[in-house]
PDB file of N, CA and C in Angstrom:
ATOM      1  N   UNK A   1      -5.117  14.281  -2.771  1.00  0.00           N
ATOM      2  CA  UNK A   1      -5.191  13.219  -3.745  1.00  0.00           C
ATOM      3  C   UNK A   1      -5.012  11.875  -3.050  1.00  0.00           C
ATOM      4  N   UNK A   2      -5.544  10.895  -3.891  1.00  0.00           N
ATOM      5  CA  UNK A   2      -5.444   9.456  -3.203  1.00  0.00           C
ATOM      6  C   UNK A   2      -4.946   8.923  -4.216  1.00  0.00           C
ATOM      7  N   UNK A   3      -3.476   7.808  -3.465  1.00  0.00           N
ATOM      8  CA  UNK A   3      -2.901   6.738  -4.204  1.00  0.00           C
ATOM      9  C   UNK A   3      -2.977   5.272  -4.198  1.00  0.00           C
ATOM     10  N   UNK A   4      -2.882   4.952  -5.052  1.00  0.00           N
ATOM     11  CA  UNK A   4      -2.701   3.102  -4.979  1.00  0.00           C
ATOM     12  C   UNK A   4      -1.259   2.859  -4.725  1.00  0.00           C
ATOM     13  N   UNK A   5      -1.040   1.943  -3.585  1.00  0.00           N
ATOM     14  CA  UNK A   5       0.226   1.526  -3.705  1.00  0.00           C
ATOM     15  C   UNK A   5       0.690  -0.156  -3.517  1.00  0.00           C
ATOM     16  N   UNK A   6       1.140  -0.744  -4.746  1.00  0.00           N
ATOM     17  CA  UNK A   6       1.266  -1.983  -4.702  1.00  0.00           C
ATOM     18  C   UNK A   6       2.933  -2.653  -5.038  1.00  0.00           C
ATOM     19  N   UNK A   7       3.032  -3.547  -4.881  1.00  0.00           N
ATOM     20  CA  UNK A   7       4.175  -4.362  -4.900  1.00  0.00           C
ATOM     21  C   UNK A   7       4.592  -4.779  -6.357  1.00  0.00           C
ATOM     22  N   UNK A   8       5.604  -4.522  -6.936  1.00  0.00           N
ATOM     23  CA  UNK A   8       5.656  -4.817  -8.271  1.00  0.00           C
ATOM     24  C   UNK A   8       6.013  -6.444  -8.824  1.00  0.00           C
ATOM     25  N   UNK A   9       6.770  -6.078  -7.466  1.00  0.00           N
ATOM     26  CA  UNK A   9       7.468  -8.081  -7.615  1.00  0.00           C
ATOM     27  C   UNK A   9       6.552  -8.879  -6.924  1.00  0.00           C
ATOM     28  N   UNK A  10       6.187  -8.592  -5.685  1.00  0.00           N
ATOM     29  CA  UNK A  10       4.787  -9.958  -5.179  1.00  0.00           C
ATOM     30  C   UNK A  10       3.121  -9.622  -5.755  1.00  0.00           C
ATOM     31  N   UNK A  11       3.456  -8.344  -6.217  1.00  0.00           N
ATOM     32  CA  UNK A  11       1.886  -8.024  -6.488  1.00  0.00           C
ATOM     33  C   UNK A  11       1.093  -7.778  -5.339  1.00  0.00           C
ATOM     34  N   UNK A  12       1.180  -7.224  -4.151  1.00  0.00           N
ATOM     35  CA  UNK A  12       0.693  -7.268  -3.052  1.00  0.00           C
ATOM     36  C   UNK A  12       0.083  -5.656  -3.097  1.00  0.00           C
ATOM     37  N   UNK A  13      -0.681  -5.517  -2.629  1.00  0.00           N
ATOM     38  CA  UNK A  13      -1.869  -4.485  -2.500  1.00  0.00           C
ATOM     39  C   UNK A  13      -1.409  -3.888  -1.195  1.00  0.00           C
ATOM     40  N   UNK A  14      -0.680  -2.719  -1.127  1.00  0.00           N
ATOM     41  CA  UNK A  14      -0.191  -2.330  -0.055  1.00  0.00           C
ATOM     42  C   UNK A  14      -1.523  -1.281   0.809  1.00  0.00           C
ATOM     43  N   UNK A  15      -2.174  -1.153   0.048  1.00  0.00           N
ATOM     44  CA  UNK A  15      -3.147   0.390   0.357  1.00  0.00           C
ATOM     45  C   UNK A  15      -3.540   1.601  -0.348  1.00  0.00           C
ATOM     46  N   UNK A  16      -4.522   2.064  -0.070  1.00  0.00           N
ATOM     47  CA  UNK A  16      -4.529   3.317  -0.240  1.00  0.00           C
ATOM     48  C   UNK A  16      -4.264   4.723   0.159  1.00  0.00           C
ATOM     49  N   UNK A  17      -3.691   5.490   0.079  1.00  0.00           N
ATOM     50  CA  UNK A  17      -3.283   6.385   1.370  1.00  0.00           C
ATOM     51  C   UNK A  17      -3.668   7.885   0.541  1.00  0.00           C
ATOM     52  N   UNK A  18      -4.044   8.757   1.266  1.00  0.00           N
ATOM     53  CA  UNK A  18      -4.207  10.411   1.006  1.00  0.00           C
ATOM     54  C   UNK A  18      -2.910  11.092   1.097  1.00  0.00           C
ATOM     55  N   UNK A  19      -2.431  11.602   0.032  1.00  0.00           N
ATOM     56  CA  UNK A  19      -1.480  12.647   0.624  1.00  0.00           C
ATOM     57  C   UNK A  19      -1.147  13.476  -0.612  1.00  0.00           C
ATOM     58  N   UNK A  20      -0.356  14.368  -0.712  1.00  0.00           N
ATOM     59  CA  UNK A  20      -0.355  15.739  -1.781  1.00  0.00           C
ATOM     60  C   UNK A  20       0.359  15.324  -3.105  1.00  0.00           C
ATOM     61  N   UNK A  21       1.154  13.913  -2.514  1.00  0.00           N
ATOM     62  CA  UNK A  21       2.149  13.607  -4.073  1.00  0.00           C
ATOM     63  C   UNK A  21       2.651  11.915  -3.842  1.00  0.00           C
ATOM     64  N   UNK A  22       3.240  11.577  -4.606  1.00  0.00           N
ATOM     65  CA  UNK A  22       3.666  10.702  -4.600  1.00  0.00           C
ATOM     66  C   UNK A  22       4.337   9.677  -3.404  1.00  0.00           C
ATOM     67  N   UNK A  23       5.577  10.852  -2.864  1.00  0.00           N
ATOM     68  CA  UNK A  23       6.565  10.897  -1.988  1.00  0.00           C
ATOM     69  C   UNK A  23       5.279  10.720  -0.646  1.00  0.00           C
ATOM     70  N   UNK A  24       5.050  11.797  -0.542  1.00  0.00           N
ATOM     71  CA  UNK A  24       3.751  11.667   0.722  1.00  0.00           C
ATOM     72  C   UNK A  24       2.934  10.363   0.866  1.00  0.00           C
ATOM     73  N   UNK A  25       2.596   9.978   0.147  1.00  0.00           N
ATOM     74  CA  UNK A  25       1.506   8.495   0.012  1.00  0.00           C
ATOM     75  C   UNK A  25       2.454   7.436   0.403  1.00  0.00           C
ATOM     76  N   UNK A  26       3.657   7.402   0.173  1.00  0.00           N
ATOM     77  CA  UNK A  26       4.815   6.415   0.465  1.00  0.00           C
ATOM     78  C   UNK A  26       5.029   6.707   1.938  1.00  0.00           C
ATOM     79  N   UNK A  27       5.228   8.202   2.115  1.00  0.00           N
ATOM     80  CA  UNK A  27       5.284   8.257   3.653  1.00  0.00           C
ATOM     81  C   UNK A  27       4.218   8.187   4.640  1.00  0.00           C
ATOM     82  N   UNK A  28       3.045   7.934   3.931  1.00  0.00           N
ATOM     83  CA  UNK A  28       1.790   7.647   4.844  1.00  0.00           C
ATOM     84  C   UNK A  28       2.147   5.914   5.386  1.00  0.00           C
ATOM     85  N   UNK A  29       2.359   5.411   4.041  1.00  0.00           N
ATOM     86  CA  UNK A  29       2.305   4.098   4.358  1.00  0.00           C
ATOM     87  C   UNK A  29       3.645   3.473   5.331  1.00  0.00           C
ATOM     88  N   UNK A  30       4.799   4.121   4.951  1.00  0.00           N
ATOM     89  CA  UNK A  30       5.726   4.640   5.845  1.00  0.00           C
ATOM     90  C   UNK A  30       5.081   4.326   7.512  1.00  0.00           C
ATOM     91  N   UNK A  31       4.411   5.436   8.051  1.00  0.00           N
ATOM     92  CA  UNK A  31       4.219   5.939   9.162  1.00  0.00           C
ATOM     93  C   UNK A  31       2.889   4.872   9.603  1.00  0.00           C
ATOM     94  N   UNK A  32       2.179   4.615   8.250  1.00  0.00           N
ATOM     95  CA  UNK A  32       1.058   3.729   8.796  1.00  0.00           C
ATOM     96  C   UNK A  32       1.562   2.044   9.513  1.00  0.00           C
ATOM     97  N   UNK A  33       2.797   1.788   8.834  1.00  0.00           N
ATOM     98  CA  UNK A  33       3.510   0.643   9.478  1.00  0.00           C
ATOM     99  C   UNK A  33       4.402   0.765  10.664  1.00  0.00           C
ATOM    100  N   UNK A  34       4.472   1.691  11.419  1.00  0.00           N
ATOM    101  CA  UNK A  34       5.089   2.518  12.237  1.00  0.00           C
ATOM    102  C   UNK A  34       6.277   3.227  12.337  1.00  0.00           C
ATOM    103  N   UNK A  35       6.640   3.537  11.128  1.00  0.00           N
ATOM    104  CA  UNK A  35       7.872   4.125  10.803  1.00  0.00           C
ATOM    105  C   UNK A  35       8.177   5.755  10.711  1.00  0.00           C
ATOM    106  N   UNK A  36       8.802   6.312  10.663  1.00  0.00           N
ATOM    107  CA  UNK A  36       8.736   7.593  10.900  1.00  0.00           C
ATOM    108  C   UNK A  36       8.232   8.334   9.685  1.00  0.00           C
ATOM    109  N   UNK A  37       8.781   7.785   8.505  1.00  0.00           N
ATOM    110  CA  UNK A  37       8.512   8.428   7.153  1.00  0.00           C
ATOM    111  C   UNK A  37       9.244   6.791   6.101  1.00  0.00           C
ATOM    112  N   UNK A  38       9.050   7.397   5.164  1.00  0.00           N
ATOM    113  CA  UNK A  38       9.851   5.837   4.091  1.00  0.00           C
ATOM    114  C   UNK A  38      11.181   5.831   4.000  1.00  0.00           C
ATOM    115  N   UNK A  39      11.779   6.950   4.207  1.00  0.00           N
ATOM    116  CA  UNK A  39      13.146   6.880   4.635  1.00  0.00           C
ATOM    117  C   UNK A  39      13.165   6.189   5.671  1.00  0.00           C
ATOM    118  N   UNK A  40      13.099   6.244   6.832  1.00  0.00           N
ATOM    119  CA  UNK A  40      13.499   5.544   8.091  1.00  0.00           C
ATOM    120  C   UNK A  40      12.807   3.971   7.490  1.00  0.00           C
ATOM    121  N   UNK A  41      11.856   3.549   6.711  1.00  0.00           N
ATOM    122  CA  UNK A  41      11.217   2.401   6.833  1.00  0.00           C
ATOM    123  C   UNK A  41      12.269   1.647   6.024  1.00  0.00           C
ATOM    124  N   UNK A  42      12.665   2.353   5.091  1.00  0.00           N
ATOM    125  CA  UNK A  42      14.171   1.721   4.231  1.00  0.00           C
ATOM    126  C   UNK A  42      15.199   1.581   5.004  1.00  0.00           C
ATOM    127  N   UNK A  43      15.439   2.077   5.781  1.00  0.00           N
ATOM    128  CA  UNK A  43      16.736   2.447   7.085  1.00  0.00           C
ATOM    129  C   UNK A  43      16.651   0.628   7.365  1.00  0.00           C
ATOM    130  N   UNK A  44      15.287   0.111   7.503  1.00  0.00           N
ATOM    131  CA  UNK A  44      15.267  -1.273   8.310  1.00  0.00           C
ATOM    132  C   UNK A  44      15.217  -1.979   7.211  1.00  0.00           C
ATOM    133  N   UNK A  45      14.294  -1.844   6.357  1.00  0.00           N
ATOM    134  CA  UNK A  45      13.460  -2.836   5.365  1.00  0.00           C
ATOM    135  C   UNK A  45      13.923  -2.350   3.698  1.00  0.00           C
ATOM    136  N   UNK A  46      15.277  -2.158   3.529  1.00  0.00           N
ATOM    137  CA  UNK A  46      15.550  -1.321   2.148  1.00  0.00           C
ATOM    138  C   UNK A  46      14.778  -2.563   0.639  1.00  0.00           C
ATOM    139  N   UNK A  47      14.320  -1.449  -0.201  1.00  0.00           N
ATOM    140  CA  UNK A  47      13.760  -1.801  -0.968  1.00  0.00           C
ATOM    141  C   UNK A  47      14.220  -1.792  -2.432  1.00  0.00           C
ATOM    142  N   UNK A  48      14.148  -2.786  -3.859  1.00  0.00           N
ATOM    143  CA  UNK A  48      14.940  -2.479  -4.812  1.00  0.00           C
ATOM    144  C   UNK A  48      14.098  -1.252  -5.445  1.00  0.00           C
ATOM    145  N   UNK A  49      14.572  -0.589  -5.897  1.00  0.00           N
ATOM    146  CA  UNK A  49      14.273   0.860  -7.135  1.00  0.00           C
ATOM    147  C   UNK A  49      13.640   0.311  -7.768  1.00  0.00           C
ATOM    148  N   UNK A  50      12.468   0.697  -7.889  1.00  0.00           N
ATOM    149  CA  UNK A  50      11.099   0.053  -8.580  1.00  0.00           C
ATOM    150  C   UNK A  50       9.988  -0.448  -8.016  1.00  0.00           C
ATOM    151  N   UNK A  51      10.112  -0.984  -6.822  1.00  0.00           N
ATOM    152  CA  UNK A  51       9.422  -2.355  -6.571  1.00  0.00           C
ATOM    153  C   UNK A  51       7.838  -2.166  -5.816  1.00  0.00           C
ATOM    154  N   UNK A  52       7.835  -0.716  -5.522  1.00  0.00           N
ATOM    155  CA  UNK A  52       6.866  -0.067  -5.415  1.00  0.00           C
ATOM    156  C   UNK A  52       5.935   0.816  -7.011  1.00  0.00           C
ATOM    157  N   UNK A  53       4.495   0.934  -6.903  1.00  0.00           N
ATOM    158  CA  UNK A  53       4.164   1.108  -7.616  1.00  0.00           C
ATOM    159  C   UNK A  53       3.058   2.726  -6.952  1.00  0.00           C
ATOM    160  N   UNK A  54       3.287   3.400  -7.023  1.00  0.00           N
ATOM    161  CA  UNK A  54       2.543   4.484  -6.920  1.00  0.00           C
ATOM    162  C   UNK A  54       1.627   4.962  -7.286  1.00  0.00           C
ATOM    163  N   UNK A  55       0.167   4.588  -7.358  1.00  0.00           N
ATOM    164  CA  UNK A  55      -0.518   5.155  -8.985  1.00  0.00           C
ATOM    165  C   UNK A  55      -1.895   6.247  -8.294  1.00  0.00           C
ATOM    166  N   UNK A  56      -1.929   7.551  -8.486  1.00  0.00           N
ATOM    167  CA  UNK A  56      -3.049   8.132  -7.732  1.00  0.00           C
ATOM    168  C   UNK A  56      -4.366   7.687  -8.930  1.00  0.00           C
ATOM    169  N   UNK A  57      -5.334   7.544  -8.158  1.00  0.00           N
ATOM    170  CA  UNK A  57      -6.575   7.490  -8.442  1.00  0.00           C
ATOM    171  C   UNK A  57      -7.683   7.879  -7.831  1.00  0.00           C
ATOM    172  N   UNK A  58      -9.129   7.828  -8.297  1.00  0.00           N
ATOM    173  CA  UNK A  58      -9.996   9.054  -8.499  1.00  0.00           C
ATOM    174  C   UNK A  58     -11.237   7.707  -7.003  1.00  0.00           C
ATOM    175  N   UNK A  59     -12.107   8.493  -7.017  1.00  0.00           N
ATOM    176  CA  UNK A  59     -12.633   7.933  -5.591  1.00  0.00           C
ATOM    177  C   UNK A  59     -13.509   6.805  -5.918  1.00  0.00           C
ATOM    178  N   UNK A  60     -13.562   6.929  -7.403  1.00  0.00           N
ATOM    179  CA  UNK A  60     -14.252   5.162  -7.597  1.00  0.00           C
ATOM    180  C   UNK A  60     -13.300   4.171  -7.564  1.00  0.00           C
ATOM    181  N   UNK A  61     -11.972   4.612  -8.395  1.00  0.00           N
ATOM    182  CA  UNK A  61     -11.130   3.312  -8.008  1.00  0.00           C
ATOM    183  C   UNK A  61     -10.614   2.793  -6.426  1.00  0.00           C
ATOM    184  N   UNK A  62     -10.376   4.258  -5.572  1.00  0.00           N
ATOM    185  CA  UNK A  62     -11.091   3.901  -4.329  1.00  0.00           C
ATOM    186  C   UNK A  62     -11.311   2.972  -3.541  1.00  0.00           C
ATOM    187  N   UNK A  63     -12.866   3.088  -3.926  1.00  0.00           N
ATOM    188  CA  UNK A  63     -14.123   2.181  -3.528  1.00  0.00           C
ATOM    189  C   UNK A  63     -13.884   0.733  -3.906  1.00  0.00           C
ATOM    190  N   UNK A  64     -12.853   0.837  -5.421  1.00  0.00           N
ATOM    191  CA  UNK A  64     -13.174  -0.668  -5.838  1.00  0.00           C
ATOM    192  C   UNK A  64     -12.045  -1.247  -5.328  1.00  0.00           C
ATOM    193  N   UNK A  65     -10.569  -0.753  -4.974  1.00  0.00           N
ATOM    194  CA  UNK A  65      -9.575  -1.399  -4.463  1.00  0.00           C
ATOM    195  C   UNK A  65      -9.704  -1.759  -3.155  1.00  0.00           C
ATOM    196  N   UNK A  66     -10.427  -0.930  -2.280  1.00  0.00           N
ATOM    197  CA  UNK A  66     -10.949  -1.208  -0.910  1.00  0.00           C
ATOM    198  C   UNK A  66     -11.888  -2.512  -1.036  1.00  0.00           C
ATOM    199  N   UNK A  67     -12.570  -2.549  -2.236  1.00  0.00           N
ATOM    200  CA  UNK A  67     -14.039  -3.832  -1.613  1.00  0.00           C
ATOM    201  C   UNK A  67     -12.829  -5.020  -2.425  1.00  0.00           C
ATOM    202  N   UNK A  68     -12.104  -4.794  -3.310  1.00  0.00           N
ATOM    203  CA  UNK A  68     -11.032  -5.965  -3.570  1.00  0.00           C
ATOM    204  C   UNK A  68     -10.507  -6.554  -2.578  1.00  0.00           C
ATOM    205  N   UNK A  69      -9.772  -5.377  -1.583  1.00  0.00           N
ATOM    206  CA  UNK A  69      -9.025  -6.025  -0.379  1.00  0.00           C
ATOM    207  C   UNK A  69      -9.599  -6.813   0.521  1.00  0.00           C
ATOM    208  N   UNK A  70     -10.698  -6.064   1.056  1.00  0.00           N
ATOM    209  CA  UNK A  70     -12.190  -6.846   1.715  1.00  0.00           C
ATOM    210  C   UNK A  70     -12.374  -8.237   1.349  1.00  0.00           C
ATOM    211  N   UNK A  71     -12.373  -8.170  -0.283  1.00  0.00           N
ATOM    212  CA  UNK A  71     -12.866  -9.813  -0.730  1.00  0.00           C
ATOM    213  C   UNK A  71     -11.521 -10.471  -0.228  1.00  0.00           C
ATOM    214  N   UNK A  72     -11.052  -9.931  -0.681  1.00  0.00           N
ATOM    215  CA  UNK A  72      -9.433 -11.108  -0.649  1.00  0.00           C
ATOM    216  C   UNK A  72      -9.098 -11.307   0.776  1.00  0.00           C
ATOM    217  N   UNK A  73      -9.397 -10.662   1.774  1.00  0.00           N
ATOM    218  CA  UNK A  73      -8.806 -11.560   2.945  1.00  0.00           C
ATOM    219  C   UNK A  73     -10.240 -11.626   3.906  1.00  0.00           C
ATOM    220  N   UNK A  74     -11.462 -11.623   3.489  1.00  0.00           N
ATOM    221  CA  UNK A  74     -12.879 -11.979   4.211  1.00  0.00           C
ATOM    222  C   UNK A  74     -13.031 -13.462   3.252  1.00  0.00           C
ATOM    223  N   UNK A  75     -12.377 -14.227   2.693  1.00  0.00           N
ATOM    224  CA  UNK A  75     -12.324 -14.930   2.071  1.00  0.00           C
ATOM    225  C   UNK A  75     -11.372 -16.173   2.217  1.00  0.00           C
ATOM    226  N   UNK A  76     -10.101 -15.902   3.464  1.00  0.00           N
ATOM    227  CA  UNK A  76      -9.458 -16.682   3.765  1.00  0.00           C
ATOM    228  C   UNK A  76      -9.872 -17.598   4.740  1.00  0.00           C
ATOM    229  N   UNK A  77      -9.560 -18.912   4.678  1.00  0.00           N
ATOM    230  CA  UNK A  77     -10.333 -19.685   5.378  1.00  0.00           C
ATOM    231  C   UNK A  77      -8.926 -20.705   6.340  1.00  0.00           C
ATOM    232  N   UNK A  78      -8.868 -20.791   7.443  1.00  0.00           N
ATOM    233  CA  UNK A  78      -7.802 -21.221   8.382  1.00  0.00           C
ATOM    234  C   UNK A  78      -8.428 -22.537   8.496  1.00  0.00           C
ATOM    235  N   UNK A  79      -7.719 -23.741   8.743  1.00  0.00           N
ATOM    236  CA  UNK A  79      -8.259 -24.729   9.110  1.00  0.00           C
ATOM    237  C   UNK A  79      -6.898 -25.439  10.365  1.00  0.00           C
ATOM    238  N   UNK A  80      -7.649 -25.909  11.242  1.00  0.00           N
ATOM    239  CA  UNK A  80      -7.038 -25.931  12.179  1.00  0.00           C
ATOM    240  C   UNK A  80      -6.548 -27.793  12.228  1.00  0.00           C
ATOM    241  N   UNK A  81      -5.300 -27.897  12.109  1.00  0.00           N
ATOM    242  CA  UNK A  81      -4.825 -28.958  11.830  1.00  0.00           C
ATOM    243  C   UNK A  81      -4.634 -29.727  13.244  1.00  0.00           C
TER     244      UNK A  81
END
């Protein structure tokens, strides 16, 4: 299964990740930031109860949270002061 995982308080679009449940998709993203699992990533970076949002979805939403992310930072523009 594939999850959405976003920020409840900044609203931030953490990813999508594959894994069998809930717990797993947290520890993808966990390990995808280089952490061992989300336990150890809390060990450094503890988080309030809630503030993650977990939501599995089907392979069109997918497609559309991926070309969201795409827009939103192929869209940032740096200007060099």
């Amino acid at each position: 299964m594939k999850y959405s995982i976003s920020n409840n308080y900044s609203g931030l679009e953490m990813g999508v990740y594959e894994a069998a449940n809930e717990e797993g998709a947290l520890d993808a993203m966990a390990k995808d930031a280089g952490y061992q699992d989300h336990a150890d990533a809390c060990k450094v970076a503890p988080i309030w109860d809630g503030e993650f949002s977990v939501v599995e979805i089907s392979e069109d939403i997918k497609n559309i949270v991926e070309k969201r992310l795409r827009a939103k930072f192929s869209t940032v523009n740096f200007e060099v002061i």
